[in-house]
PDB file of N, CA and C in Angstrom:
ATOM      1  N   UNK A   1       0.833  -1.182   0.000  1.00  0.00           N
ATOM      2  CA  UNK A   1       0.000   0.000   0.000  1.00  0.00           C
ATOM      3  C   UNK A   1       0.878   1.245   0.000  1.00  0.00           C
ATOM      4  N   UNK A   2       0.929   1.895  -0.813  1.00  0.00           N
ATOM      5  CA  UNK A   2       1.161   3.382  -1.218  1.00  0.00           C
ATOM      6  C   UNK A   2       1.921   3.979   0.447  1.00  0.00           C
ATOM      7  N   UNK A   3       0.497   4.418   1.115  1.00  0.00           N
ATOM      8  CA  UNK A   3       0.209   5.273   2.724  1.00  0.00           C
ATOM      9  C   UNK A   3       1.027   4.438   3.676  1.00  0.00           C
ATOM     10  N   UNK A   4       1.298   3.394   3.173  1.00  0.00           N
ATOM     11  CA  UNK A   4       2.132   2.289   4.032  1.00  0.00           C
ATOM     12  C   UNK A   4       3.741   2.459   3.487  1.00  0.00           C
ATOM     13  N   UNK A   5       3.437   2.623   2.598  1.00  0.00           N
ATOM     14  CA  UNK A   5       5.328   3.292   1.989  1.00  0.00           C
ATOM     15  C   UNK A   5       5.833   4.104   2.655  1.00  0.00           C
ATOM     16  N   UNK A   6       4.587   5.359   2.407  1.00  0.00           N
ATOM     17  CA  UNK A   6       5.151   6.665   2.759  1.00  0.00           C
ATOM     18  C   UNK A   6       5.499   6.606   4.134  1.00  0.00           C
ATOM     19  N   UNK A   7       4.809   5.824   4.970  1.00  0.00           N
ATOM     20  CA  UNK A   7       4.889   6.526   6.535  1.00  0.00           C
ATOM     21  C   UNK A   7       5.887   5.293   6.720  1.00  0.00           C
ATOM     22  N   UNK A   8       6.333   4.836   6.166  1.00  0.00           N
ATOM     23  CA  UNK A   8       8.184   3.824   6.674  1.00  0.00           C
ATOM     24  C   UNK A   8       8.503   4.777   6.012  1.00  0.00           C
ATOM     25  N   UNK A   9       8.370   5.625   4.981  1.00  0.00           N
ATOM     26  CA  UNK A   9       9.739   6.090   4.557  1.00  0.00           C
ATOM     27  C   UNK A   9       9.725   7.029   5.255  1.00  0.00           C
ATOM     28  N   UNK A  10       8.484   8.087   5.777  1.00  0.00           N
ATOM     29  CA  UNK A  10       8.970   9.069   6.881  1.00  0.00           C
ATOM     30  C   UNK A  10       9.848   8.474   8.031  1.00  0.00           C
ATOM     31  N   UNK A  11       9.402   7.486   8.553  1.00  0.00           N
ATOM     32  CA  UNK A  11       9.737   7.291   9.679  1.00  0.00           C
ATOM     33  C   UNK A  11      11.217   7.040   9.548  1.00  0.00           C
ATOM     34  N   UNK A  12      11.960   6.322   8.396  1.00  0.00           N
ATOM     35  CA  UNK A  12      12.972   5.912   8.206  1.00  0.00           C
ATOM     36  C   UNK A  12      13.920   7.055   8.289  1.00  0.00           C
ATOM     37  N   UNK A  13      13.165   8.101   7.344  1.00  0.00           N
ATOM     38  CA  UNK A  13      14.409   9.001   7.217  1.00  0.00           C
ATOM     39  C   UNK A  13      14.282  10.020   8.752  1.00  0.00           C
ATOM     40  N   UNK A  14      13.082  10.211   9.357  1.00  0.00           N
ATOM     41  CA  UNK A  14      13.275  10.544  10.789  1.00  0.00           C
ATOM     42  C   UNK A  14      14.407  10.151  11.784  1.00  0.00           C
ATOM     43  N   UNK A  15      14.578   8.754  11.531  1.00  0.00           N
ATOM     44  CA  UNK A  15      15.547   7.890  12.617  1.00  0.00           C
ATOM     45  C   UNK A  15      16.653   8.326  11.710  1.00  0.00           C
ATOM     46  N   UNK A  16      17.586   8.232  10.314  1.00  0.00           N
ATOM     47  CA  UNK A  16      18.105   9.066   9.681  1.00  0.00           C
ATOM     48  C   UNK A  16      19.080  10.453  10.688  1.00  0.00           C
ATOM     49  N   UNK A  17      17.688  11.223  10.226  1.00  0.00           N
ATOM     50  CA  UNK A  17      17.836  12.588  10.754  1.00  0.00           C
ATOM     51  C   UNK A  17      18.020  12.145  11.690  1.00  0.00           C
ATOM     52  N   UNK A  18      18.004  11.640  13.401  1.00  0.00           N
ATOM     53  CA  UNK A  18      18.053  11.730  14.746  1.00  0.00           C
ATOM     54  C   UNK A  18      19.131  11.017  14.735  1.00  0.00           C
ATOM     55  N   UNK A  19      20.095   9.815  13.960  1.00  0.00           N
ATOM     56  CA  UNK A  19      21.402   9.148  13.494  1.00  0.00           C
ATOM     57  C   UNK A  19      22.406  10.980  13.646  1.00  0.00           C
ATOM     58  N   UNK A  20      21.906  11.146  12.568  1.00  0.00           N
ATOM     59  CA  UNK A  20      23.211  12.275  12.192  1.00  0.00           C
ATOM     60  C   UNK A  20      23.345  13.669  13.074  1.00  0.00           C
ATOM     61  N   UNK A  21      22.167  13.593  13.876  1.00  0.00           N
ATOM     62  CA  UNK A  21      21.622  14.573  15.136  1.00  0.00           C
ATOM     63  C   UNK A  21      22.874  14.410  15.941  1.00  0.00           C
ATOM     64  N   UNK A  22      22.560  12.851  16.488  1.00  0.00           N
ATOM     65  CA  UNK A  22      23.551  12.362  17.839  1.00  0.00           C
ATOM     66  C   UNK A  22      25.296  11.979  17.265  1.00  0.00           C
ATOM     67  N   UNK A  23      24.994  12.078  16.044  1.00  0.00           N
ATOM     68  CA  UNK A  23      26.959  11.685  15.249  1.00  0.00           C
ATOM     69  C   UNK A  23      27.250  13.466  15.443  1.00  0.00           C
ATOM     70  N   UNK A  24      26.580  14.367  15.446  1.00  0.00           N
ATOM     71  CA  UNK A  24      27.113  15.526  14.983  1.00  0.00           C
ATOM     72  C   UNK A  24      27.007  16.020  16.411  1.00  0.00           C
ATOM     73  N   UNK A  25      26.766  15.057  17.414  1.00  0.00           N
ATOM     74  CA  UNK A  25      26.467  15.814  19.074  1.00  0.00           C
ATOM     75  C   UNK A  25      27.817  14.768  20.220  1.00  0.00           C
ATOM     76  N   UNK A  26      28.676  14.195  18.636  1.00  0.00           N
ATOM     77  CA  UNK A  26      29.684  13.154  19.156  1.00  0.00           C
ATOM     78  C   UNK A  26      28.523  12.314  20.046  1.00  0.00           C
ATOM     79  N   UNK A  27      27.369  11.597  19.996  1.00  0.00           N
ATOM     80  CA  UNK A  27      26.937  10.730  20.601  1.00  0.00           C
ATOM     81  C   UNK A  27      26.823   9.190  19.462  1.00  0.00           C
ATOM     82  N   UNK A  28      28.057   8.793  19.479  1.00  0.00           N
ATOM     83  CA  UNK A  28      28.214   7.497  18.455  1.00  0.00           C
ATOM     84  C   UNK A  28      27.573   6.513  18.881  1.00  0.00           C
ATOM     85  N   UNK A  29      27.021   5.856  20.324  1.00  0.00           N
ATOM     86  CA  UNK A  29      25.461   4.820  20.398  1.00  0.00           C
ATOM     87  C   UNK A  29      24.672   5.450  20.051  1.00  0.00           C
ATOM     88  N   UNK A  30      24.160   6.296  20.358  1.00  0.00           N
ATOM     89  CA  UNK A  30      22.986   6.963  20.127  1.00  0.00           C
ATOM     90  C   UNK A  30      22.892   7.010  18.741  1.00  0.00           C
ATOM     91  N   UNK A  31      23.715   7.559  17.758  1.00  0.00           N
ATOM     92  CA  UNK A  31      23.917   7.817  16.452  1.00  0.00           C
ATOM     93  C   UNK A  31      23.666   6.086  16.083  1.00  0.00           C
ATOM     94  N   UNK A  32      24.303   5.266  16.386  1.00  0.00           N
ATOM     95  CA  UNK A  32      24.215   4.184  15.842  1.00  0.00           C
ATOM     96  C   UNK A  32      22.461   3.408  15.787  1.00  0.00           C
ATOM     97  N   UNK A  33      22.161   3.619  17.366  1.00  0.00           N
ATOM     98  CA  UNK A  33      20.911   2.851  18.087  1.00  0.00           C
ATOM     99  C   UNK A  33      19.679   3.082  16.865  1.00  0.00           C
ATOM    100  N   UNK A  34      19.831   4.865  16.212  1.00  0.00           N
ATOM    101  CA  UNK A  34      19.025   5.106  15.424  1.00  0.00           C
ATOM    102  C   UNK A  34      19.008   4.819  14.114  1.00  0.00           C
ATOM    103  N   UNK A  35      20.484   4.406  13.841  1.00  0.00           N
ATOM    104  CA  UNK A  35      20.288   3.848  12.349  1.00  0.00           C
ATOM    105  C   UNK A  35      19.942   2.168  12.707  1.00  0.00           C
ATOM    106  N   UNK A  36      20.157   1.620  13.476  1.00  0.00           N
ATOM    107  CA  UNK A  36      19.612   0.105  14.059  1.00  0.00           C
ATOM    108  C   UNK A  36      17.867   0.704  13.314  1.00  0.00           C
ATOM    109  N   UNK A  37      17.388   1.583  14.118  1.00  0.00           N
ATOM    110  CA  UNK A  37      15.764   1.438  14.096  1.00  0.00           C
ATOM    111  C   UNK A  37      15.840   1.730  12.475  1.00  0.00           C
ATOM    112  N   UNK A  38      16.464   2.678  11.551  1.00  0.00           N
ATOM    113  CA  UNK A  38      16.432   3.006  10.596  1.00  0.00           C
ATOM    114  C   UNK A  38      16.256   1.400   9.387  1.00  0.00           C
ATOM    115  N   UNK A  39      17.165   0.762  10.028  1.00  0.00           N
ATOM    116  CA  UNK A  39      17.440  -0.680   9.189  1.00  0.00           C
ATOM    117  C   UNK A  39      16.155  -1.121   9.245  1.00  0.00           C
ATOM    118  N   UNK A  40      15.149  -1.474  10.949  1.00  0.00           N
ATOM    119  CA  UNK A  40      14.415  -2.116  10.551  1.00  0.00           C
ATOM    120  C   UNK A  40      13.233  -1.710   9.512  1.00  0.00           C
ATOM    121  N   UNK A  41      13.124  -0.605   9.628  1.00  0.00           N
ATOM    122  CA  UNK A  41      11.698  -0.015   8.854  1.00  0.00           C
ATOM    123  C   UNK A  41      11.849  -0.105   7.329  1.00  0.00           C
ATOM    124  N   UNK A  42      13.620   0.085   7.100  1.00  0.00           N
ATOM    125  CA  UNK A  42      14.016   0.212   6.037  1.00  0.00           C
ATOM    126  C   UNK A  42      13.792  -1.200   5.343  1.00  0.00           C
ATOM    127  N   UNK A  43      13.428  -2.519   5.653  1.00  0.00           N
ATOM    128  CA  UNK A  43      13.909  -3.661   5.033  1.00  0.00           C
ATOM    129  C   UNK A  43      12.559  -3.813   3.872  1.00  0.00           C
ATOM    130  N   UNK A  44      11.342  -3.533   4.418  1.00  0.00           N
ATOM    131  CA  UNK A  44      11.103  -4.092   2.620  1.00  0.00           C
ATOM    132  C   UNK A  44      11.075  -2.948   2.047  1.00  0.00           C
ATOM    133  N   UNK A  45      11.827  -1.725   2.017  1.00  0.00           N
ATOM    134  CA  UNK A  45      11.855  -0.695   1.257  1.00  0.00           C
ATOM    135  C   UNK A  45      13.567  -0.844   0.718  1.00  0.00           C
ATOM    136  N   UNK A  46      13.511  -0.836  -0.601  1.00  0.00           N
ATOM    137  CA  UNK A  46      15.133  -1.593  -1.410  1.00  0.00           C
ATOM    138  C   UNK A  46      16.344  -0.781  -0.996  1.00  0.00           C
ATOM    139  N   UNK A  47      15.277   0.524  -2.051  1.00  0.00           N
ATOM    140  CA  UNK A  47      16.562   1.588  -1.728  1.00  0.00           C
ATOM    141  C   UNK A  47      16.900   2.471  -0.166  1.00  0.00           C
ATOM    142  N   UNK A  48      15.482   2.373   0.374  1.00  0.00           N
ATOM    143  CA  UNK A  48      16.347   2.780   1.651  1.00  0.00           C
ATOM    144  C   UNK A  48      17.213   1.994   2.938  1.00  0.00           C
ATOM    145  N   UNK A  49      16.609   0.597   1.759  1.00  0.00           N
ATOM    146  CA  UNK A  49      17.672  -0.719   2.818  1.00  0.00           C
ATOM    147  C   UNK A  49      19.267  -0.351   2.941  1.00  0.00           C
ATOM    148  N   UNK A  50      19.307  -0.291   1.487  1.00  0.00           N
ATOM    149  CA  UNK A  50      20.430  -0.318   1.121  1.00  0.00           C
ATOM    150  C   UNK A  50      21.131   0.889   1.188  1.00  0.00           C
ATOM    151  N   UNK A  51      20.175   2.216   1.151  1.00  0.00           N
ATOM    152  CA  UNK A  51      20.970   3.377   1.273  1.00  0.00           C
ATOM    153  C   UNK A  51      21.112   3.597   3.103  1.00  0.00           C
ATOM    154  N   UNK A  52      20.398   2.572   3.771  1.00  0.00           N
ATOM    155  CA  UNK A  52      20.714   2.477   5.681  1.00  0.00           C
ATOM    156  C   UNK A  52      21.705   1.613   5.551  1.00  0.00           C
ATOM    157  N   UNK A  53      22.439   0.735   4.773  1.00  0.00           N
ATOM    158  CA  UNK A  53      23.419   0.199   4.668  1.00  0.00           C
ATOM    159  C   UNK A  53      24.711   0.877   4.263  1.00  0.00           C
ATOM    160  N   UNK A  54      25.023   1.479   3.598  1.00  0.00           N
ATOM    161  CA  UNK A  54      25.859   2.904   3.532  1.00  0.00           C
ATOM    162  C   UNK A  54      25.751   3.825   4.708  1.00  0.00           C
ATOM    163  N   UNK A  55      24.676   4.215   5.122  1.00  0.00           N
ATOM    164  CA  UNK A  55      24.985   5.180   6.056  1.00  0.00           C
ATOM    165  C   UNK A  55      25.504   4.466   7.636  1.00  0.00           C
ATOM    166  N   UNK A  56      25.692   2.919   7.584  1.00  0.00           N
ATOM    167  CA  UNK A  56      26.101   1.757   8.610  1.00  0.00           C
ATOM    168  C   UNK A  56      27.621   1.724   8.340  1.00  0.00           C
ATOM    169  N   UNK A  57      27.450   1.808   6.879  1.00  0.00           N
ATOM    170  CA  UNK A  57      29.402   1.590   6.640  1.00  0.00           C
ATOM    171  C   UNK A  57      30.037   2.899   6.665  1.00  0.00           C
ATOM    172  N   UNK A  58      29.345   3.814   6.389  1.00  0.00           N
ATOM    173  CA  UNK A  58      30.007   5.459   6.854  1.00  0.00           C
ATOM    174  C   UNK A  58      30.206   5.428   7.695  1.00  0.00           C
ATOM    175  N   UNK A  59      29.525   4.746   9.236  1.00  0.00           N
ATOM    176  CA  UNK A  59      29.688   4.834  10.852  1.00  0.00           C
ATOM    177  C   UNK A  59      30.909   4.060  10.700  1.00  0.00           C
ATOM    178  N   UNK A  60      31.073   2.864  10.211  1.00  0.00           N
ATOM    179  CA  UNK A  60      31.870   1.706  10.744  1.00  0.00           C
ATOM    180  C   UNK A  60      33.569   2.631  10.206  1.00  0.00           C
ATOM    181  N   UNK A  61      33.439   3.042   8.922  1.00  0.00           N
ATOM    182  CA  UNK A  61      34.597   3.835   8.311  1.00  0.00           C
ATOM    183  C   UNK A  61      34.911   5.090   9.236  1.00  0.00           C
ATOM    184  N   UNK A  62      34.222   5.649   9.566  1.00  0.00           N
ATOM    185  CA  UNK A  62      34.425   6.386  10.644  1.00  0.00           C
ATOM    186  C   UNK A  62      34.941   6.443  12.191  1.00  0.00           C
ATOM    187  N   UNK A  63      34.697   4.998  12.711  1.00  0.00           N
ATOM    188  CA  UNK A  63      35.249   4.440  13.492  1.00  0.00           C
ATOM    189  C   UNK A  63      36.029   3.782  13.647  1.00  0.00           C
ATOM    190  N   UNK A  64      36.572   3.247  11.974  1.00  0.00           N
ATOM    191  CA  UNK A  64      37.670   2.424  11.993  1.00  0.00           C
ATOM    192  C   UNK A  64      37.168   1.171  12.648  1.00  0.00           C
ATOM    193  N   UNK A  65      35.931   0.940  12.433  1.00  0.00           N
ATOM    194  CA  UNK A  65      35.965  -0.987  13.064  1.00  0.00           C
ATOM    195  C   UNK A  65      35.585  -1.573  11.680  1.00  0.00           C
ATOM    196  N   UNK A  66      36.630  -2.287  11.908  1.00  0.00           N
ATOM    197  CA  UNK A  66      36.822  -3.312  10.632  1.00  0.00           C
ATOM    198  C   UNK A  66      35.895  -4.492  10.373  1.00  0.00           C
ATOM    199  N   UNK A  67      35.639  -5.383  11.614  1.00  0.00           N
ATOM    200  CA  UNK A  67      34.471  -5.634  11.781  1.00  0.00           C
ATOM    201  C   UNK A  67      32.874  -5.485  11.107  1.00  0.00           C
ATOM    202  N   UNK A  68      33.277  -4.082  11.551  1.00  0.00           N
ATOM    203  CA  UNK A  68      31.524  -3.641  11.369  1.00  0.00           C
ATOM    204  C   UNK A  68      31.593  -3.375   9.458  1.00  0.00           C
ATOM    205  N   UNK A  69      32.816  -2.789   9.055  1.00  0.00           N
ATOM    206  CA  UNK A  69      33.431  -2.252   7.880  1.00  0.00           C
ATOM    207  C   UNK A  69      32.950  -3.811   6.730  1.00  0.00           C
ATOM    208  N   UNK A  70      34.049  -4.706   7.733  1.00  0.00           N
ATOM    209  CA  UNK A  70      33.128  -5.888   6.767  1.00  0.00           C
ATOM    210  C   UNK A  70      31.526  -6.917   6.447  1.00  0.00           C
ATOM    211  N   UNK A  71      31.171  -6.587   7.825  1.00  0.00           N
ATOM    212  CA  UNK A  71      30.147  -6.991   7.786  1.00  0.00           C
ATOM    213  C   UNK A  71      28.765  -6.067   7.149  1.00  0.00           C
ATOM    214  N   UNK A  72      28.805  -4.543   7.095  1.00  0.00           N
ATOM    215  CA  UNK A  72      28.389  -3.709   5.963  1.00  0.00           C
ATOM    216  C   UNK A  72      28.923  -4.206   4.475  1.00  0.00           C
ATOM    217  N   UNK A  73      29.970  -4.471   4.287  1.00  0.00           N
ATOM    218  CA  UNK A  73      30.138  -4.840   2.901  1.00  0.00           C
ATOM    219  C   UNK A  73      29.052  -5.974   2.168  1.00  0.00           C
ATOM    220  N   UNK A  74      29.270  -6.971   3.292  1.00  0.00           N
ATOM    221  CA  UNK A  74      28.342  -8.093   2.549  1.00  0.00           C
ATOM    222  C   UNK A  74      26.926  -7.751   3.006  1.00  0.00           C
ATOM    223  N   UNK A  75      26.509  -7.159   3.844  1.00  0.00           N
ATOM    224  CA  UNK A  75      25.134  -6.663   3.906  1.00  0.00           C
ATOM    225  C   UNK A  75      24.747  -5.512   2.514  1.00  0.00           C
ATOM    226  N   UNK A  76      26.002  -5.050   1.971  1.00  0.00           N
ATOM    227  CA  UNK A  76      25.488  -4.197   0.607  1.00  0.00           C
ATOM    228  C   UNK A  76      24.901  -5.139  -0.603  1.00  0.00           C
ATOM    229  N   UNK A  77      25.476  -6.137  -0.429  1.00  0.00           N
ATOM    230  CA  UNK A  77      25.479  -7.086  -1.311  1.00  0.00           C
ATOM    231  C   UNK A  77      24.163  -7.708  -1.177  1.00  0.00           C
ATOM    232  N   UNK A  78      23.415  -8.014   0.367  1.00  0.00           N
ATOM    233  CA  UNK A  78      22.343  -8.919   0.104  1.00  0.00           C
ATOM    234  C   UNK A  78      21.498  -8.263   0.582  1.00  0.00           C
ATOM    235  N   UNK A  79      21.305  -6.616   0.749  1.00  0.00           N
ATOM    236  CA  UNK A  79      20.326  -6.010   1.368  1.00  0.00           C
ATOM    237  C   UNK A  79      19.234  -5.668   0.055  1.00  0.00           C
ATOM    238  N   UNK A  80      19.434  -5.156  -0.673  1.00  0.00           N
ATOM    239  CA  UNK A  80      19.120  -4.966  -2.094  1.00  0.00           C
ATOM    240  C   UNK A  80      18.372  -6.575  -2.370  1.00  0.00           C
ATOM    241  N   UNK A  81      18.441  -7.235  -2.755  1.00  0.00           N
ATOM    242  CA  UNK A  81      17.750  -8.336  -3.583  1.00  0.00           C
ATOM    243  C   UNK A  81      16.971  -8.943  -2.509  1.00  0.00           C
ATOM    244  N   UNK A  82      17.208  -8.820  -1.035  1.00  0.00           N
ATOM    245  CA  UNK A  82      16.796  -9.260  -0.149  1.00  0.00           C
ATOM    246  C   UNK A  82      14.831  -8.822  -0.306  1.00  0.00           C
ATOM    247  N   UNK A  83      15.555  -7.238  -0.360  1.00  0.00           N
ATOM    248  CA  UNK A  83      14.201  -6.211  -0.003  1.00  0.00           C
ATOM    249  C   UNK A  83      13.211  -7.074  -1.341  1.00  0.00           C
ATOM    250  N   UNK A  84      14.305  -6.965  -2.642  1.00  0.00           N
ATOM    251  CA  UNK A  84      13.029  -6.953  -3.447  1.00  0.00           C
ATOM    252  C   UNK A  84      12.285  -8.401  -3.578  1.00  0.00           C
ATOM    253  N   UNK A  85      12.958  -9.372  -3.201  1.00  0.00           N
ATOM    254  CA  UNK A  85      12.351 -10.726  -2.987  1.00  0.00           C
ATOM    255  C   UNK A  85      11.663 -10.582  -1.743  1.00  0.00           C
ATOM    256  N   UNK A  86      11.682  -9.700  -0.613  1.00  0.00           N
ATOM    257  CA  UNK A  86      10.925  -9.942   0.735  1.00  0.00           C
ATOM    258  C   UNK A  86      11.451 -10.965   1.730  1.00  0.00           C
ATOM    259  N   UNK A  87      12.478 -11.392   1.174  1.00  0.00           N
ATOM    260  CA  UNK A  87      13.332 -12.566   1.990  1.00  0.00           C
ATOM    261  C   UNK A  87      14.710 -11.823   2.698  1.00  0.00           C
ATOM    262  N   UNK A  88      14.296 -11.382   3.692  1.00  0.00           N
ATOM    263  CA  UNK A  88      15.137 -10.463   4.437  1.00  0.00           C
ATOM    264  C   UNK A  88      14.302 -11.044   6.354  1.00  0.00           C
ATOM    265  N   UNK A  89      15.573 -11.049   7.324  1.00  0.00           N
ATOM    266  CA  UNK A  89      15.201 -11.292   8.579  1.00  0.00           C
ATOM    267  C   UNK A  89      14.546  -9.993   9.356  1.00  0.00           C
ATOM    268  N   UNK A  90      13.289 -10.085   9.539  1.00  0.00           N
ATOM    269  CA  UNK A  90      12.649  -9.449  10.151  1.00  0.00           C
ATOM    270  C   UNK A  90      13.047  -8.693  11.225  1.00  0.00           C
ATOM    271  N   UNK A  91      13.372  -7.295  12.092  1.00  0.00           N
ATOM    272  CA  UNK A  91      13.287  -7.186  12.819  1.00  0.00           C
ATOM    273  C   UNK A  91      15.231  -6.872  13.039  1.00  0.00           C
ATOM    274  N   UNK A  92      15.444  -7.687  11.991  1.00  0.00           N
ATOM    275  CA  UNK A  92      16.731  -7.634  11.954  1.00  0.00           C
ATOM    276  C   UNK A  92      17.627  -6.327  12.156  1.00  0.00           C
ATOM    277  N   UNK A  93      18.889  -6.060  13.225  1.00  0.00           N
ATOM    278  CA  UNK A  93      19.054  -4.339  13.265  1.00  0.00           C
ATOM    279  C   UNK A  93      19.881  -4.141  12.405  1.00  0.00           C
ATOM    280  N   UNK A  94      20.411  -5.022  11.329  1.00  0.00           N
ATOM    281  CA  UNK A  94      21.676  -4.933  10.533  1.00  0.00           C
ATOM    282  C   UNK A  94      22.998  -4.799  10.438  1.00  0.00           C
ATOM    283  N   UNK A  95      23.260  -4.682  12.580  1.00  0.00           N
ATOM    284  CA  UNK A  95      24.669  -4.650  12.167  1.00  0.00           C
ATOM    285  C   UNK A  95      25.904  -6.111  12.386  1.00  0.00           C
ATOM    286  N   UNK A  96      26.685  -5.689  12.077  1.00  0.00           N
ATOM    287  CA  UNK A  96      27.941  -7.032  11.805  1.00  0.00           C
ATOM    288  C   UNK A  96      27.859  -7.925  14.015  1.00  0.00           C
ATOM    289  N   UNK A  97      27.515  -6.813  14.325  1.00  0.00           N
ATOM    290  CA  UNK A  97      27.268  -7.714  15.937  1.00  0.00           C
ATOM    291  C   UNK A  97      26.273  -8.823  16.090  1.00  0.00           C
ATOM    292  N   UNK A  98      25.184  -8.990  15.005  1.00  0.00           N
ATOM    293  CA  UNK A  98      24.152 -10.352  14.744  1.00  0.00           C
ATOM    294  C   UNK A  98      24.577 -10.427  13.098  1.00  0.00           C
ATOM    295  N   UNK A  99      23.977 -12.080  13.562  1.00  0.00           N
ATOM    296  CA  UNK A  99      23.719 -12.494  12.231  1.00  0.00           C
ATOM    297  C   UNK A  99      22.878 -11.945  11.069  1.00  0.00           C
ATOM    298  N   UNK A 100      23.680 -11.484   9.817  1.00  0.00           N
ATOM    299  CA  UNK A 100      22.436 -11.599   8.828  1.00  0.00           C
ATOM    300  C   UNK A 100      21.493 -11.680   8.195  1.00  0.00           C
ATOM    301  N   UNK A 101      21.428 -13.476   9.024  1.00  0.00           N
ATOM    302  CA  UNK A 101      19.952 -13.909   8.502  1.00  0.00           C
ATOM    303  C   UNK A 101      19.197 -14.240   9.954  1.00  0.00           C
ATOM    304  N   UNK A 102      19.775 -13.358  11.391  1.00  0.00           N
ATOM    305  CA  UNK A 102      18.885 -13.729  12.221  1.00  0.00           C
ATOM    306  C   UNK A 102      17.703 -12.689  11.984  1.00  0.00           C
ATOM    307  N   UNK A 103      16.415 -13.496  12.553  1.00  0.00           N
ATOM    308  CA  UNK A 103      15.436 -12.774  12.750  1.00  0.00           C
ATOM    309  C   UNK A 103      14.935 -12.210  14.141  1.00  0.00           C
ATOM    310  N   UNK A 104      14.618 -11.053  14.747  1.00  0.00           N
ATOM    311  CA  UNK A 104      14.663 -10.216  15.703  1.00  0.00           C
ATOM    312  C   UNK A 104      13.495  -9.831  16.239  1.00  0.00           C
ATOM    313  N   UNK A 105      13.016  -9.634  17.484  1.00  0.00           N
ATOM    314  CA  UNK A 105      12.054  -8.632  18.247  1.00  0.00           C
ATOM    315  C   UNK A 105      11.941  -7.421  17.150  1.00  0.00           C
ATOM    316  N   UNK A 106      10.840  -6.759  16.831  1.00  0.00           N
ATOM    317  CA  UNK A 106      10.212  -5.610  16.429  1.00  0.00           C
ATOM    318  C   UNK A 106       9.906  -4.397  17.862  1.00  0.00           C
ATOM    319  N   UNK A 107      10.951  -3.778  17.888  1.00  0.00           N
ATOM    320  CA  UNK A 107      10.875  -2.194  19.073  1.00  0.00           C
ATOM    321  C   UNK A 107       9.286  -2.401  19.090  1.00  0.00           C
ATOM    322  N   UNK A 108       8.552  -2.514  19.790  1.00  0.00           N
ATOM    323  CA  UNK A 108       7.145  -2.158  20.419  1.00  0.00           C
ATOM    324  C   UNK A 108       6.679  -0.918  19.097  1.00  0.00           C
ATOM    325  N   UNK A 109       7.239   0.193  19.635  1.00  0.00           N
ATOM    326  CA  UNK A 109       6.941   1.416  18.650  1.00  0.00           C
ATOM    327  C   UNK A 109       7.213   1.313  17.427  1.00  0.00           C
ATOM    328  N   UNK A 110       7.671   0.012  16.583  1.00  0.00           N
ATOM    329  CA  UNK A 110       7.905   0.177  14.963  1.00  0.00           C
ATOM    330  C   UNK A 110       7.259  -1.065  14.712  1.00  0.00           C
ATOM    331  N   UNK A 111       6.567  -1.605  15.768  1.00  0.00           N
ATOM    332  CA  UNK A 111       5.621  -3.205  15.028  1.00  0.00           C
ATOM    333  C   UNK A 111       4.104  -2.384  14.255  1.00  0.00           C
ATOM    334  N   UNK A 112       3.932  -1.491  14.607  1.00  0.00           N
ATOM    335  CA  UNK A 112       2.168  -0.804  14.190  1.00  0.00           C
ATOM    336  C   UNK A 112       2.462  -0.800  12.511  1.00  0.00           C
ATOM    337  N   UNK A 113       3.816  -0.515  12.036  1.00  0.00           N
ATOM    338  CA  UNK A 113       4.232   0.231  10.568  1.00  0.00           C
ATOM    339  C   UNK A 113       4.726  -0.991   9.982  1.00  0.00           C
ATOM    340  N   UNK A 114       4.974  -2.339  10.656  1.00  0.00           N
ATOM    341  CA  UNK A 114       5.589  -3.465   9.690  1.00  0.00           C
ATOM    342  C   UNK A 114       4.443  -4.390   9.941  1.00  0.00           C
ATOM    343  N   UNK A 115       2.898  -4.276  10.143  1.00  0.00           N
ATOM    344  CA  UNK A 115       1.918  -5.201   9.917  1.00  0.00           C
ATOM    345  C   UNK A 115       2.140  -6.527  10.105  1.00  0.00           C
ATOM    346  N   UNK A 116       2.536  -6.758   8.618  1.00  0.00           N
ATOM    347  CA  UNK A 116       2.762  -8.666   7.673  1.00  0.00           C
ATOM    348  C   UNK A 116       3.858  -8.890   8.670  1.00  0.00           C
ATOM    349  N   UNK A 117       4.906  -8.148   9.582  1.00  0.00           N
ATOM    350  CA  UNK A 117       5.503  -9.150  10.386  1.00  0.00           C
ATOM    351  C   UNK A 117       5.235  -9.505  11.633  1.00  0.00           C
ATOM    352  N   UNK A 118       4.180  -8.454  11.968  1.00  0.00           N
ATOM    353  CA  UNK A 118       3.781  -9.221  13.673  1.00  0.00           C
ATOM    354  C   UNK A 118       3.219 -10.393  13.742  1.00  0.00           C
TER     355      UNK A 118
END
């Protein structure tokens, strides 16, 4: 549904904006915690999967964790085809600290906007 796009994609780029709020207030969890929420809303939406996947490897390049550096790499790779097949782990926060393909709790406050996964 259309009204169901739009309000993940507000919400996405909200958590976004409140990411680059707390990076530009030197608060790097905080900055991170919000691109976590950003990933989940972002997953059946392609391009903002994948463009919350860049803004994951900008953090990790920024911090110099190599880690996180590689585990964004291969999340560039399967975030994209993931979205558009719908075969992506639910709930999932995207970063290299879980698995991939684990599937995750939905934040209380972002289960109302992902429906088909509660």
């Amino acid at each position: 549904m259309k009204q169901d796009r739009e309000r993940l994609l507000q919400v996405w780029a909200n958590e976004r904006q409140l990411a680059k709020d707390a990076a530009a207030q030197g608060d790097s969890a905080k900055a991170w915690a919000h691109l976590e929420r950003a990933h989940i809303v972002s997953q059946p939406l392609v391009l903002a999967h994948v463009r919350t996947h860049v803004a994951m490897l900008g953090h990790a390049v920024s911090h110099r964790d190599g880690h996180e550096i590689a585990g964004q790499l291969f999340r560039l790779v399967v975030a994209g085809p993931g979205s558009l097949t719908g075969r992506y782990p639910v709930g999932n926060t995207g970063g290299a600290n879980v698995s991939a393909f684990l599937v995750m709790d939905i934040p209380e406050d972002l289960r109302p906007l992902l429906p088909a996964s509660s």
